[in-house]
PDB file of N, CA and C in Angstrom:
ATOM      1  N   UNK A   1       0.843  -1.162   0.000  1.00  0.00           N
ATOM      2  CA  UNK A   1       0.000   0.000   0.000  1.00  0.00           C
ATOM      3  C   UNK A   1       0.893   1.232   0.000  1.00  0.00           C
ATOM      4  N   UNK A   2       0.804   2.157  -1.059  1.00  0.00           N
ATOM      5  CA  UNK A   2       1.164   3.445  -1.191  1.00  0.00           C
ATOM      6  C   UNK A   2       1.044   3.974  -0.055  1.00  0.00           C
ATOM      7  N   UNK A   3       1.829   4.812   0.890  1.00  0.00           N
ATOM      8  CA  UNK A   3       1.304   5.527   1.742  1.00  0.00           C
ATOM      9  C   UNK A   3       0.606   7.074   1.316  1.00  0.00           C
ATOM     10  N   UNK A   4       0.872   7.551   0.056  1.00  0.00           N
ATOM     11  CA  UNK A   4       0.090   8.839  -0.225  1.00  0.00           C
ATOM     12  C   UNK A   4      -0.906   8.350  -1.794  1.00  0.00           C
ATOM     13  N   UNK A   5      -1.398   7.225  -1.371  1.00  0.00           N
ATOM     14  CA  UNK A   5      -2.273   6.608  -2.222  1.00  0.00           C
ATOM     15  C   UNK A   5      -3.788   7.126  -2.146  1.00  0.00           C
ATOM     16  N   UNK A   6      -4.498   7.711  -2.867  1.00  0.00           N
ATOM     17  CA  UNK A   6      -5.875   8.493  -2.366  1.00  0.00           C
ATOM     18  C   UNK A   6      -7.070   7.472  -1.502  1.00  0.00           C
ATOM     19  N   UNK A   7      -7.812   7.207  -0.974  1.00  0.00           N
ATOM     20  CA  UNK A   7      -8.630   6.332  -0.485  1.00  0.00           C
ATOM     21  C   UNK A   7      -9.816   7.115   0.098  1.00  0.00           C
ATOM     22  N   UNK A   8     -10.895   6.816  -0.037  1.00  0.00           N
ATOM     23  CA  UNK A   8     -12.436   7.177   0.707  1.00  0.00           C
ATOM     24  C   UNK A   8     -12.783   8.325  -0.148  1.00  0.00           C
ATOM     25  N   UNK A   9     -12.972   9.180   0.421  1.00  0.00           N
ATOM     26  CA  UNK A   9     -13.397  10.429  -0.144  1.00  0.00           C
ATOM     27  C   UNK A   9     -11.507  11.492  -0.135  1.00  0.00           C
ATOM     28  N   UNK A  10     -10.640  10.331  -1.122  1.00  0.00           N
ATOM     29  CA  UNK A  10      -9.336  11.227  -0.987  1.00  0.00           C
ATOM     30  C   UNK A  10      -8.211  11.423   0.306  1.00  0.00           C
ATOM     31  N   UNK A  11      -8.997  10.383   1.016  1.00  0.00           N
ATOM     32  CA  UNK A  11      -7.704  10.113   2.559  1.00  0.00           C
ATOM     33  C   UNK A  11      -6.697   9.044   1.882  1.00  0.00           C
ATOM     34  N   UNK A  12      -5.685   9.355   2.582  1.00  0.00           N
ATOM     35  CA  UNK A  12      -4.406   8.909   2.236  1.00  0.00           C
ATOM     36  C   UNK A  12      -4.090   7.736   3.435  1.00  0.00           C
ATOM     37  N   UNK A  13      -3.393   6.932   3.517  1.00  0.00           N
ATOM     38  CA  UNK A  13      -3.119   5.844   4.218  1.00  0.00           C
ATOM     39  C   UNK A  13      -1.958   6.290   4.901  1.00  0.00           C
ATOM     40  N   UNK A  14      -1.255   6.689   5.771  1.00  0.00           N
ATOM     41  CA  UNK A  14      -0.082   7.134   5.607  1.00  0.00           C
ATOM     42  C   UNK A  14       0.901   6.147   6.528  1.00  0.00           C
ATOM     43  N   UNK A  15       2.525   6.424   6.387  1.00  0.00           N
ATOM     44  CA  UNK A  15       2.783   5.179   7.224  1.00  0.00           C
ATOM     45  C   UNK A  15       2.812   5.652   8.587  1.00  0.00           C
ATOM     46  N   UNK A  16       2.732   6.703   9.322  1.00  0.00           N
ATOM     47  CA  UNK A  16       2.738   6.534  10.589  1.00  0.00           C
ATOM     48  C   UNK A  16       3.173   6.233  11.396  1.00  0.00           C
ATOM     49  N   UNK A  17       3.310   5.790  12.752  1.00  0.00           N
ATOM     50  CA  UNK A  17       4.233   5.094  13.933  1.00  0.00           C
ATOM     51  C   UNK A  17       2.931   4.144  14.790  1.00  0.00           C
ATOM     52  N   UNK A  18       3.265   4.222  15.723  1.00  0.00           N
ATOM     53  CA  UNK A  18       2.728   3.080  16.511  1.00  0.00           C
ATOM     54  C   UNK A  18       1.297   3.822  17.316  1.00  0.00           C
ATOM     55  N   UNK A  19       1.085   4.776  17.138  1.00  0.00           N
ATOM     56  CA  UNK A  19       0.378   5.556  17.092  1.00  0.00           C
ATOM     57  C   UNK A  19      -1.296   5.911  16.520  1.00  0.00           C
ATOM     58  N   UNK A  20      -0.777   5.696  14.984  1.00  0.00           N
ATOM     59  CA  UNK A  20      -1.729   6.049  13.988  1.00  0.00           C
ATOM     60  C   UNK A  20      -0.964   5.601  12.324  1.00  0.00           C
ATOM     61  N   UNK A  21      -1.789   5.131  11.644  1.00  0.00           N
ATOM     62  CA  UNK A  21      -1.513   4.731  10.486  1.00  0.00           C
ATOM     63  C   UNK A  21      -1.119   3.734  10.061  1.00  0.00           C
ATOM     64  N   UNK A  22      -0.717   3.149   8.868  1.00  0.00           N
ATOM     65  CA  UNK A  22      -0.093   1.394   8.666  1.00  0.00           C
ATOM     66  C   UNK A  22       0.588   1.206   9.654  1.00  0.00           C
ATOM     67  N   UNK A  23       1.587   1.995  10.224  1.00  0.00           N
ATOM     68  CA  UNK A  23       1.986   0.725  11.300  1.00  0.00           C
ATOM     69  C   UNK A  23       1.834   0.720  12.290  1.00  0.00           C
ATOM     70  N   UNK A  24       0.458   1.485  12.489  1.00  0.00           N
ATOM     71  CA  UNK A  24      -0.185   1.129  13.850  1.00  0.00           C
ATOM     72  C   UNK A  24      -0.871   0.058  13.888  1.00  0.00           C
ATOM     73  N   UNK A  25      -1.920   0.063  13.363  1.00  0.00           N
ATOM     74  CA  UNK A  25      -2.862  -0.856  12.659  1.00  0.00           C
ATOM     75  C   UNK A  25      -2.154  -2.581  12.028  1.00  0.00           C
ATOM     76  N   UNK A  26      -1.009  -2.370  11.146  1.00  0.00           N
ATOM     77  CA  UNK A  26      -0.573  -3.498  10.720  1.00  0.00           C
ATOM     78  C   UNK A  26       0.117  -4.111  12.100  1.00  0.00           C
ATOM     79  N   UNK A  27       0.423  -3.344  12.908  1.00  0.00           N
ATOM     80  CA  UNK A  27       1.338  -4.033  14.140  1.00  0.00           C
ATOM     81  C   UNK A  27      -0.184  -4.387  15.063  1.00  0.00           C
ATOM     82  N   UNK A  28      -0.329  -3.407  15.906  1.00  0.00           N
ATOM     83  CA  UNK A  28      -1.163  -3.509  16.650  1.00  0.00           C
ATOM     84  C   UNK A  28      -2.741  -4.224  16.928  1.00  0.00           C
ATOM     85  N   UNK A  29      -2.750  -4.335  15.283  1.00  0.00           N
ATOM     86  CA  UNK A  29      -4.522  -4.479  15.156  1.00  0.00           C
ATOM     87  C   UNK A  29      -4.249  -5.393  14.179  1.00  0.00           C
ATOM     88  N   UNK A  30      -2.806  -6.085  13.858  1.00  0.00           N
ATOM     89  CA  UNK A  30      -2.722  -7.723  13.115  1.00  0.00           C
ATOM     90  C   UNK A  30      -3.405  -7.422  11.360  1.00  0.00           C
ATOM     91  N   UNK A  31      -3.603  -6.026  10.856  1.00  0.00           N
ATOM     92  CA  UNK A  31      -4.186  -6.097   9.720  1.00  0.00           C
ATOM     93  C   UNK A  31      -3.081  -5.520   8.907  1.00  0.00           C
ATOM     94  N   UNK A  32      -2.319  -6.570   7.219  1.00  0.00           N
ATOM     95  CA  UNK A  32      -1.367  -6.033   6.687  1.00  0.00           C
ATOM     96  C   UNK A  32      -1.306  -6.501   5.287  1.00  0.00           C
ATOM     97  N   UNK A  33      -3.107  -6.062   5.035  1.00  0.00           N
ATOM     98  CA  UNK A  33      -3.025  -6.381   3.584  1.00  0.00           C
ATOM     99  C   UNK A  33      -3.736  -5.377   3.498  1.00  0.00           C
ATOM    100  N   UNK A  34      -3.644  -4.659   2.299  1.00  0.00           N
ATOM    101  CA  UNK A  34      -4.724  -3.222   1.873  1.00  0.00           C
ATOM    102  C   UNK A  34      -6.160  -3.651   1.916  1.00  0.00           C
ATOM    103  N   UNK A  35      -6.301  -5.015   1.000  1.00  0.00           N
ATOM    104  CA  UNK A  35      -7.527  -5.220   0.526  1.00  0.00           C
ATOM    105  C   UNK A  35      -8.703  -5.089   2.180  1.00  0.00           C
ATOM    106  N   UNK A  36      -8.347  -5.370   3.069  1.00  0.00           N
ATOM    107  CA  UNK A  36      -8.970  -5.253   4.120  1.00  0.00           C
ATOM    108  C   UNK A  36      -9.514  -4.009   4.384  1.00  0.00           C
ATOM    109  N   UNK A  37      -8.706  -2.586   4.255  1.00  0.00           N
ATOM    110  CA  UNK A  37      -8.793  -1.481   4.754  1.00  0.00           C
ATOM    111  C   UNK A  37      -9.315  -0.733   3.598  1.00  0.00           C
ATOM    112  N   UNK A  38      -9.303  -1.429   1.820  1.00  0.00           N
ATOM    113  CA  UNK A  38      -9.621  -1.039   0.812  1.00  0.00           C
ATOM    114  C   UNK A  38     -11.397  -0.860   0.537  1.00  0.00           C
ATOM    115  N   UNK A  39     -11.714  -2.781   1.573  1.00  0.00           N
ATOM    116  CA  UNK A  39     -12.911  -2.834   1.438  1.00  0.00           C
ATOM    117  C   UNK A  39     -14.204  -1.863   2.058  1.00  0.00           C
ATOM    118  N   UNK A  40     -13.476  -1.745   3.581  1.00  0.00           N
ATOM    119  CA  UNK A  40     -14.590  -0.821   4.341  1.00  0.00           C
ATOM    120  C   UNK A  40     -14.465   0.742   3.646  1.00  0.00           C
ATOM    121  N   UNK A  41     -13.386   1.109   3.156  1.00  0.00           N
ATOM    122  CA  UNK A  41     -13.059   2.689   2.272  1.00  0.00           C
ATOM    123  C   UNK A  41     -14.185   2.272   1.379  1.00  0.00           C
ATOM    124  N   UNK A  42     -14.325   1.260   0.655  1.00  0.00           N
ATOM    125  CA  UNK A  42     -15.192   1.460  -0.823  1.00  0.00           C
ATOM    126  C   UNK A  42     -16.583   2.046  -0.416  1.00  0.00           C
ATOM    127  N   UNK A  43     -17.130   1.962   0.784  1.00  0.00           N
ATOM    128  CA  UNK A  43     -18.391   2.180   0.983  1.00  0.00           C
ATOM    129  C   UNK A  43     -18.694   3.708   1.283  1.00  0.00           C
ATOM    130  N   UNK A  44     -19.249   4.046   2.255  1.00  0.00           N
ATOM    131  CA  UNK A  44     -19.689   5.154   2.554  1.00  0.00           C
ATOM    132  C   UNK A  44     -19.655   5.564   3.873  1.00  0.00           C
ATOM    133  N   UNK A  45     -19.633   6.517   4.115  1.00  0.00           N
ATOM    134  CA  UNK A  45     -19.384   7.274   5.422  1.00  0.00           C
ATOM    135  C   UNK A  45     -20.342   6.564   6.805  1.00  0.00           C
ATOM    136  N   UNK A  46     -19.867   5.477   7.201  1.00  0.00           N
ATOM    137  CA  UNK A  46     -20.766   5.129   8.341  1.00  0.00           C
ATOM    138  C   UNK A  46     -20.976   6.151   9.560  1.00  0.00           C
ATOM    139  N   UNK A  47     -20.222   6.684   9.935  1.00  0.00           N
ATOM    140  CA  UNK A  47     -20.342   7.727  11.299  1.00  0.00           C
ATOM    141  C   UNK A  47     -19.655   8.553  11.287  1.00  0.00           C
ATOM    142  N   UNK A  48     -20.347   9.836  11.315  1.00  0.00           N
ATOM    143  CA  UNK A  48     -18.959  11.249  11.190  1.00  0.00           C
ATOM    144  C   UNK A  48     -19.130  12.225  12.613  1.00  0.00           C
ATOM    145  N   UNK A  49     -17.938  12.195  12.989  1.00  0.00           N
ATOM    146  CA  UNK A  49     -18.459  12.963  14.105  1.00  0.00           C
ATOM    147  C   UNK A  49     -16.769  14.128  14.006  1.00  0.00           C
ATOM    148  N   UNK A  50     -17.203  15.633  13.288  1.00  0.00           N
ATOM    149  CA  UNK A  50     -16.394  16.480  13.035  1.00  0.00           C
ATOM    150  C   UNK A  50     -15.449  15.363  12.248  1.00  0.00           C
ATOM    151  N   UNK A  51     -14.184  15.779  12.033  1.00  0.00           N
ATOM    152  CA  UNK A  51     -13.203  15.350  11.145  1.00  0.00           C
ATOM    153  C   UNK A  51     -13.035  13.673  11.426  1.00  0.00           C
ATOM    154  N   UNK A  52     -13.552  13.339  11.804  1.00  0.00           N
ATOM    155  CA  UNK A  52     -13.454  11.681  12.362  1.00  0.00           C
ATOM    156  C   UNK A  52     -14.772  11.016  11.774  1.00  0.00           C
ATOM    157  N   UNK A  53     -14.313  10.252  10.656  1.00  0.00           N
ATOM    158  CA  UNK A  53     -14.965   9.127   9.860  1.00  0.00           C
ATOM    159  C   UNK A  53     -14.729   8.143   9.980  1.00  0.00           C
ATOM    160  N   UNK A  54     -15.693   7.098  10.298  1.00  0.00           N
ATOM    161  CA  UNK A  54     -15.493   5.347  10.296  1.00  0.00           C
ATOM    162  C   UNK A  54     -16.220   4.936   9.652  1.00  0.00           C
ATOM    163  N   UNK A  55     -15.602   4.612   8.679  1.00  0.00           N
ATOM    164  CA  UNK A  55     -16.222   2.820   7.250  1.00  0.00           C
ATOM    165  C   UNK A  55     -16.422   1.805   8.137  1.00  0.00           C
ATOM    166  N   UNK A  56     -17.319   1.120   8.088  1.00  0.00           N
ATOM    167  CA  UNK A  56     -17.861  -0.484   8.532  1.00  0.00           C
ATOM    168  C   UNK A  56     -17.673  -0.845   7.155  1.00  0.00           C
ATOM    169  N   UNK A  57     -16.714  -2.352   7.848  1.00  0.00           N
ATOM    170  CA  UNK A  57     -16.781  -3.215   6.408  1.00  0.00           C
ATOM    171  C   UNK A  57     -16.509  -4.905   6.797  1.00  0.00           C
ATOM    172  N   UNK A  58     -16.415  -5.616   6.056  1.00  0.00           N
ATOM    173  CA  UNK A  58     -16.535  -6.658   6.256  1.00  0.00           C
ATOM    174  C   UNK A  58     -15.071  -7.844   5.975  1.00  0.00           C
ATOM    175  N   UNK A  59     -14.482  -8.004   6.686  1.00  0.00           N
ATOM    176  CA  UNK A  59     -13.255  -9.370   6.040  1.00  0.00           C
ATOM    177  C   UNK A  59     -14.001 -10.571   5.817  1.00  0.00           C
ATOM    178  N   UNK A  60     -13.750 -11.080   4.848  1.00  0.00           N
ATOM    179  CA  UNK A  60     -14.485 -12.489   4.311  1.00  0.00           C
ATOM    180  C   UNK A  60     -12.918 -13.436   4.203  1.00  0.00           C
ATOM    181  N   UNK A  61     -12.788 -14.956   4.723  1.00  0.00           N
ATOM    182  CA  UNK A  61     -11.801 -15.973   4.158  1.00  0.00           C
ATOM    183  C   UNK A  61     -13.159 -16.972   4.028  1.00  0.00           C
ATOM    184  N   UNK A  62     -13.396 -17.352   3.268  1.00  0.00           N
ATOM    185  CA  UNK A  62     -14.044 -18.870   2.824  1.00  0.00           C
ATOM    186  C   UNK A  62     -15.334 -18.480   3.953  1.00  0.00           C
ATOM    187  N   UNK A  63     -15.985 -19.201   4.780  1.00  0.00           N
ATOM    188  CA  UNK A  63     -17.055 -19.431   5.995  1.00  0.00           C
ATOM    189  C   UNK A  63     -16.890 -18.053   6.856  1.00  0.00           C
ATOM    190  N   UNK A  64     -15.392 -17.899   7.119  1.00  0.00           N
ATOM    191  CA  UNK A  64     -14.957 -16.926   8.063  1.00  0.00           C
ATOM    192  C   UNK A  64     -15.179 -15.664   7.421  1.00  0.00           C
ATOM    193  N   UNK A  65     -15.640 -14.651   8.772  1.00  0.00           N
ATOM    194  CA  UNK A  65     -15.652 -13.351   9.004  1.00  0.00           C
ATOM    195  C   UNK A  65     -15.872 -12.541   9.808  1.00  0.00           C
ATOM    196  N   UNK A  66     -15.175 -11.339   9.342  1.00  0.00           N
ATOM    197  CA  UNK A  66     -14.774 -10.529  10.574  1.00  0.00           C
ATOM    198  C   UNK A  66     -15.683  -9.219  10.321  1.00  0.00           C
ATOM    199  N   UNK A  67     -16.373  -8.203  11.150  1.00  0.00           N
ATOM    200  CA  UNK A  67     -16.566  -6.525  11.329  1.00  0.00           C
ATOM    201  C   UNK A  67     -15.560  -5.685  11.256  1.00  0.00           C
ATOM    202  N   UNK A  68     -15.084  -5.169  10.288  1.00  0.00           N
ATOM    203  CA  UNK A  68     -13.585  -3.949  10.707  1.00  0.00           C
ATOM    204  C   UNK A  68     -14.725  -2.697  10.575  1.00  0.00           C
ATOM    205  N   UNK A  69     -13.787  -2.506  11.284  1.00  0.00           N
ATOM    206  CA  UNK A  69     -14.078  -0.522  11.335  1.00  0.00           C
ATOM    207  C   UNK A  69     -12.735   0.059  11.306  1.00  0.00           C
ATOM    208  N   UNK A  70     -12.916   1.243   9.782  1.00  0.00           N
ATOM    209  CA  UNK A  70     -11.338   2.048   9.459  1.00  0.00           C
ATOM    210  C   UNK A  70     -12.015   3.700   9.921  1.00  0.00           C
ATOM    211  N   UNK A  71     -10.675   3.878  10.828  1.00  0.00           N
ATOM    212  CA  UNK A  71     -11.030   5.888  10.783  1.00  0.00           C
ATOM    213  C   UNK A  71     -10.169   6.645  10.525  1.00  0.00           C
ATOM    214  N   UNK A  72     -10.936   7.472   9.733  1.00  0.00           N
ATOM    215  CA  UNK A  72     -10.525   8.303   9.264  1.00  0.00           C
ATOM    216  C   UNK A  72     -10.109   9.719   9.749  1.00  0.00           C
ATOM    217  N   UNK A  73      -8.916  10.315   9.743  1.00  0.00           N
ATOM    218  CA  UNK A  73      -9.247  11.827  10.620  1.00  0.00           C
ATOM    219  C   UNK A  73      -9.140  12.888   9.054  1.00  0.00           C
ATOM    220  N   UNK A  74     -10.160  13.039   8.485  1.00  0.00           N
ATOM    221  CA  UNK A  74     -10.595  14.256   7.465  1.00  0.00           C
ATOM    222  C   UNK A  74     -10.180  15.238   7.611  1.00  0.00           C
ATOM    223  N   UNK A  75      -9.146  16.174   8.525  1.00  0.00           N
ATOM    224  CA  UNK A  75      -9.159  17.285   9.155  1.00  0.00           C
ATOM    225  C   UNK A  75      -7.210  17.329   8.745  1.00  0.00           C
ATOM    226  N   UNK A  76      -6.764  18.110   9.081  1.00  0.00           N
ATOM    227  CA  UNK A  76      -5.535  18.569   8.915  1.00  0.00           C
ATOM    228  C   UNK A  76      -4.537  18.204  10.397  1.00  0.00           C
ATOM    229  N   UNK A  77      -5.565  18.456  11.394  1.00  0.00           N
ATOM    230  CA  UNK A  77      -4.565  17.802  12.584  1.00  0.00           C
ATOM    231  C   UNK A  77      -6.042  16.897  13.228  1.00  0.00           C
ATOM    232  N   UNK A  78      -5.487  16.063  14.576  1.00  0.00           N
ATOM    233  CA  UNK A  78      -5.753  15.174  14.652  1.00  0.00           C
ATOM    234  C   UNK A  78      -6.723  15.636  16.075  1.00  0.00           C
ATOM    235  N   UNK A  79      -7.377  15.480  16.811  1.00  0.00           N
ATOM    236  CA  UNK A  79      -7.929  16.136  17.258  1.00  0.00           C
ATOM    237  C   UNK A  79      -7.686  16.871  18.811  1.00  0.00           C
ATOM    238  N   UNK A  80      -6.740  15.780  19.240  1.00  0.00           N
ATOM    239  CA  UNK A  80      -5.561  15.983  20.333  1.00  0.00           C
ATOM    240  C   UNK A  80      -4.228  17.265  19.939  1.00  0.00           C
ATOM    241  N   UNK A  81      -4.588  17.267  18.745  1.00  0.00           N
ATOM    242  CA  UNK A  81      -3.365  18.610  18.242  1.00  0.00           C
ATOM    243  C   UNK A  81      -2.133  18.101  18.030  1.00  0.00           C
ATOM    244  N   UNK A  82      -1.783  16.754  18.484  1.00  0.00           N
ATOM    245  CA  UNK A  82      -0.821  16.160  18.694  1.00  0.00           C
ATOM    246  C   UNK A  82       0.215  15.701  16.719  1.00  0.00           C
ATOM    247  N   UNK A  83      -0.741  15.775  15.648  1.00  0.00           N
ATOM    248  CA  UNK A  83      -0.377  15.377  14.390  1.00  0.00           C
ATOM    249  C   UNK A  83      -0.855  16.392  13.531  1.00  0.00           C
ATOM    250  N   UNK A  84       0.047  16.915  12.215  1.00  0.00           N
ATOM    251  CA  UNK A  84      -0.864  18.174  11.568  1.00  0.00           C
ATOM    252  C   UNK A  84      -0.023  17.505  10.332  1.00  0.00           C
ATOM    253  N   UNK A  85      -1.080  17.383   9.777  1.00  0.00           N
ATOM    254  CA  UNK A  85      -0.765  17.255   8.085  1.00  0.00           C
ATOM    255  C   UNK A  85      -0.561  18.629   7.276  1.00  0.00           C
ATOM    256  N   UNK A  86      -0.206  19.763   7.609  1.00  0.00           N
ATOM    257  CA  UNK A  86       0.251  20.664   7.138  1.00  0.00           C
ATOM    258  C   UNK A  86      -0.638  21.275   5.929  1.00  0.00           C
ATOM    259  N   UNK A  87      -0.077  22.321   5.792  1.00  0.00           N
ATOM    260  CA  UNK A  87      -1.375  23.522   4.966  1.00  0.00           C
ATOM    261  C   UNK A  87      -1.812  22.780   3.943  1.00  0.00           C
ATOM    262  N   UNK A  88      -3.502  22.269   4.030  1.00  0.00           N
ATOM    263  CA  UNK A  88      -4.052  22.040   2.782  1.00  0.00           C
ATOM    264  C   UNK A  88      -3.927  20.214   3.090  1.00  0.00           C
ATOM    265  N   UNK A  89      -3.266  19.450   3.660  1.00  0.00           N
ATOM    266  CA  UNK A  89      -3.611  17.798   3.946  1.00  0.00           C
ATOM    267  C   UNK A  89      -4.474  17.514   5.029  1.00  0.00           C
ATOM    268  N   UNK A  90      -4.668  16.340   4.614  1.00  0.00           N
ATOM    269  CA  UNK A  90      -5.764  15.915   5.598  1.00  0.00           C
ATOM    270  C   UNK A  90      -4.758  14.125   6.396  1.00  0.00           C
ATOM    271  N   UNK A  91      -4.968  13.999   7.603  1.00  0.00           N
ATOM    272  CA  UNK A  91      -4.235  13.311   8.387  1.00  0.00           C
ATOM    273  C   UNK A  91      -4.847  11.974   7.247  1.00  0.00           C
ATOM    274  N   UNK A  92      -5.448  11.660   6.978  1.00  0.00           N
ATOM    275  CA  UNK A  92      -6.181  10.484   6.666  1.00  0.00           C
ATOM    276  C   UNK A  92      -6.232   9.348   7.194  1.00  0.00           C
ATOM    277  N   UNK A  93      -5.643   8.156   6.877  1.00  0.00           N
ATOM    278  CA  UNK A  93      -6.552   6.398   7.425  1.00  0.00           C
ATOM    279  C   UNK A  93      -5.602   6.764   9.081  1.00  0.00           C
ATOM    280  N   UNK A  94      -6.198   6.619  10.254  1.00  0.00           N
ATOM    281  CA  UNK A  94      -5.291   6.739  11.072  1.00  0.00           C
ATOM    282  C   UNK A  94      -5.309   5.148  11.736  1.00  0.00           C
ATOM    283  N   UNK A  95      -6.243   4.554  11.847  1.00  0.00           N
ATOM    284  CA  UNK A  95      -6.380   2.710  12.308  1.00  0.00           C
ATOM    285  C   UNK A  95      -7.565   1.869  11.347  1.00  0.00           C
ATOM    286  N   UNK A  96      -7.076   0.579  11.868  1.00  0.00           N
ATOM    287  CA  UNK A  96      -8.115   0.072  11.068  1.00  0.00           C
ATOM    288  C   UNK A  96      -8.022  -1.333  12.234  1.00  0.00           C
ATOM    289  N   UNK A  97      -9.501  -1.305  12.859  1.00  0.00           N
ATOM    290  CA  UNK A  97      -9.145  -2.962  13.621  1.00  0.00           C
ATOM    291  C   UNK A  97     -10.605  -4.065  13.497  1.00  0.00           C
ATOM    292  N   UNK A  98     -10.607  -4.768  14.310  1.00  0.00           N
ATOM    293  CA  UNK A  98     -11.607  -5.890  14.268  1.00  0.00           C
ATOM    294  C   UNK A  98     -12.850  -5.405  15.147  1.00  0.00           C
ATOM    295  N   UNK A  99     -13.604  -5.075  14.836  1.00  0.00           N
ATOM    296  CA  UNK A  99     -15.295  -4.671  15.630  1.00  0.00           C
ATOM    297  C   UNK A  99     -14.933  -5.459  16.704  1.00  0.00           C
ATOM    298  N   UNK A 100     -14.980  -4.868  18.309  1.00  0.00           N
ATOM    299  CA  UNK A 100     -14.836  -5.684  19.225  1.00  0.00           C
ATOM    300  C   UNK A 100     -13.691  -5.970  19.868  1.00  0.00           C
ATOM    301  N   UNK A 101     -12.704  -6.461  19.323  1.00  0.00           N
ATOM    302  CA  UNK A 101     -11.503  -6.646  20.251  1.00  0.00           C
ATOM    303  C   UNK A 101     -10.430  -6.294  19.444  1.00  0.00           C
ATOM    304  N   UNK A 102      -9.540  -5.853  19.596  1.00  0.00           N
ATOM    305  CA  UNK A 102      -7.854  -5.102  19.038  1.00  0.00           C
ATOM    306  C   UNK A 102      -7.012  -6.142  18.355  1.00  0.00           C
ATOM    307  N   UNK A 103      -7.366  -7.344  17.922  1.00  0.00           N
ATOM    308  CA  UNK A 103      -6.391  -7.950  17.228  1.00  0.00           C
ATOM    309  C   UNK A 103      -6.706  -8.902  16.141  1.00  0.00           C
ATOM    310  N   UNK A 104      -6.886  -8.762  15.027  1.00  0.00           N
ATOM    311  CA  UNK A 104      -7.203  -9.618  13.649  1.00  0.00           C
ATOM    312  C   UNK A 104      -6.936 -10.979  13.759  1.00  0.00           C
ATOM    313  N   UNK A 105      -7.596 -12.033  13.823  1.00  0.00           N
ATOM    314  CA  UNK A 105      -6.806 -13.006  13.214  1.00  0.00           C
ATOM    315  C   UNK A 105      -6.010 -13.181  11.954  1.00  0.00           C
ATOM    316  N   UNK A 106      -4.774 -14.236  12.189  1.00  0.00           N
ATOM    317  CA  UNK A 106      -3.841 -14.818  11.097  1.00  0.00           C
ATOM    318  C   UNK A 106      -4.318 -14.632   9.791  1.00  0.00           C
ATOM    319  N   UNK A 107      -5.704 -15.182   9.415  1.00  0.00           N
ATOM    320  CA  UNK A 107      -5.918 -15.773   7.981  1.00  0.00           C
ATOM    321  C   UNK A 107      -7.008 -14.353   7.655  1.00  0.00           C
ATOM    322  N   UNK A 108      -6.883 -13.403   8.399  1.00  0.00           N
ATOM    323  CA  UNK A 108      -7.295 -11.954   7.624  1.00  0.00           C
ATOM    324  C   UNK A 108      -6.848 -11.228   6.598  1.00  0.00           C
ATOM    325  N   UNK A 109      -5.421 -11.693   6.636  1.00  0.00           N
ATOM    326  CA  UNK A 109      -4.026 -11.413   6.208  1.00  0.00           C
ATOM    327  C   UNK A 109      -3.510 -12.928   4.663  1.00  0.00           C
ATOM    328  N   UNK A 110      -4.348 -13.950   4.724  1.00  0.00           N
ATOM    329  CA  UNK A 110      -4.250 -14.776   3.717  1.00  0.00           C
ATOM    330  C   UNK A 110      -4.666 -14.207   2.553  1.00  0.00           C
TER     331      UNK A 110
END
């Protein structure tokens, strides 16, 4: 995954730290394939509350599946003040995890 690759309504994935972004999410929340974080982006704005958007979407392997929820921060800094995507960016994908508990299974990632 590109990290300044466009996604949702134009959020960017970015790589981030342990924090926020791919490698928060790919470490923390076990998810490290795009198509996962690609699928809940394709849809539509499930919940906006100010610059903070979350996609509901779905991981499918064969029988198996999972609820993800990806958020988005739409806004230029993050809402803690703590991250600023600078004049004119938007922070974009900041996590992406499993509805319910913080860690993906293995074959999310198959």
């Amino acid at each position: 995954m590109r990290a300044d690759r466009p996604r949702g309504p134009g959020d960017p994935t970015r790589y981030g730290n342990g924090d926020l972004g791919w490698n928060h999410f790919s470490g923390k929340h076990n998810i490290k394939r795009c198509r996962v974080v690609d699928a809940a982006l394709a849809g539509k704005v499930d919940r906006e509350s100010g610059g903070r958007l979350e996609y509901y979407g779905v991981a499918r392997n064969g029988a198996r599946f999972v609820n993800i929820v990806v958020i988005v921060q739409y806004a230029r800094r993050t809402a803690d003040g703590e991250y600023d995507a600078g004049k004119g960016g938007k922070i974009g994908v900041i996590t992406a995890y499993r509805k319910g508990v913080t860690k993906c299974p293995a074959w999310i990632n198959e």
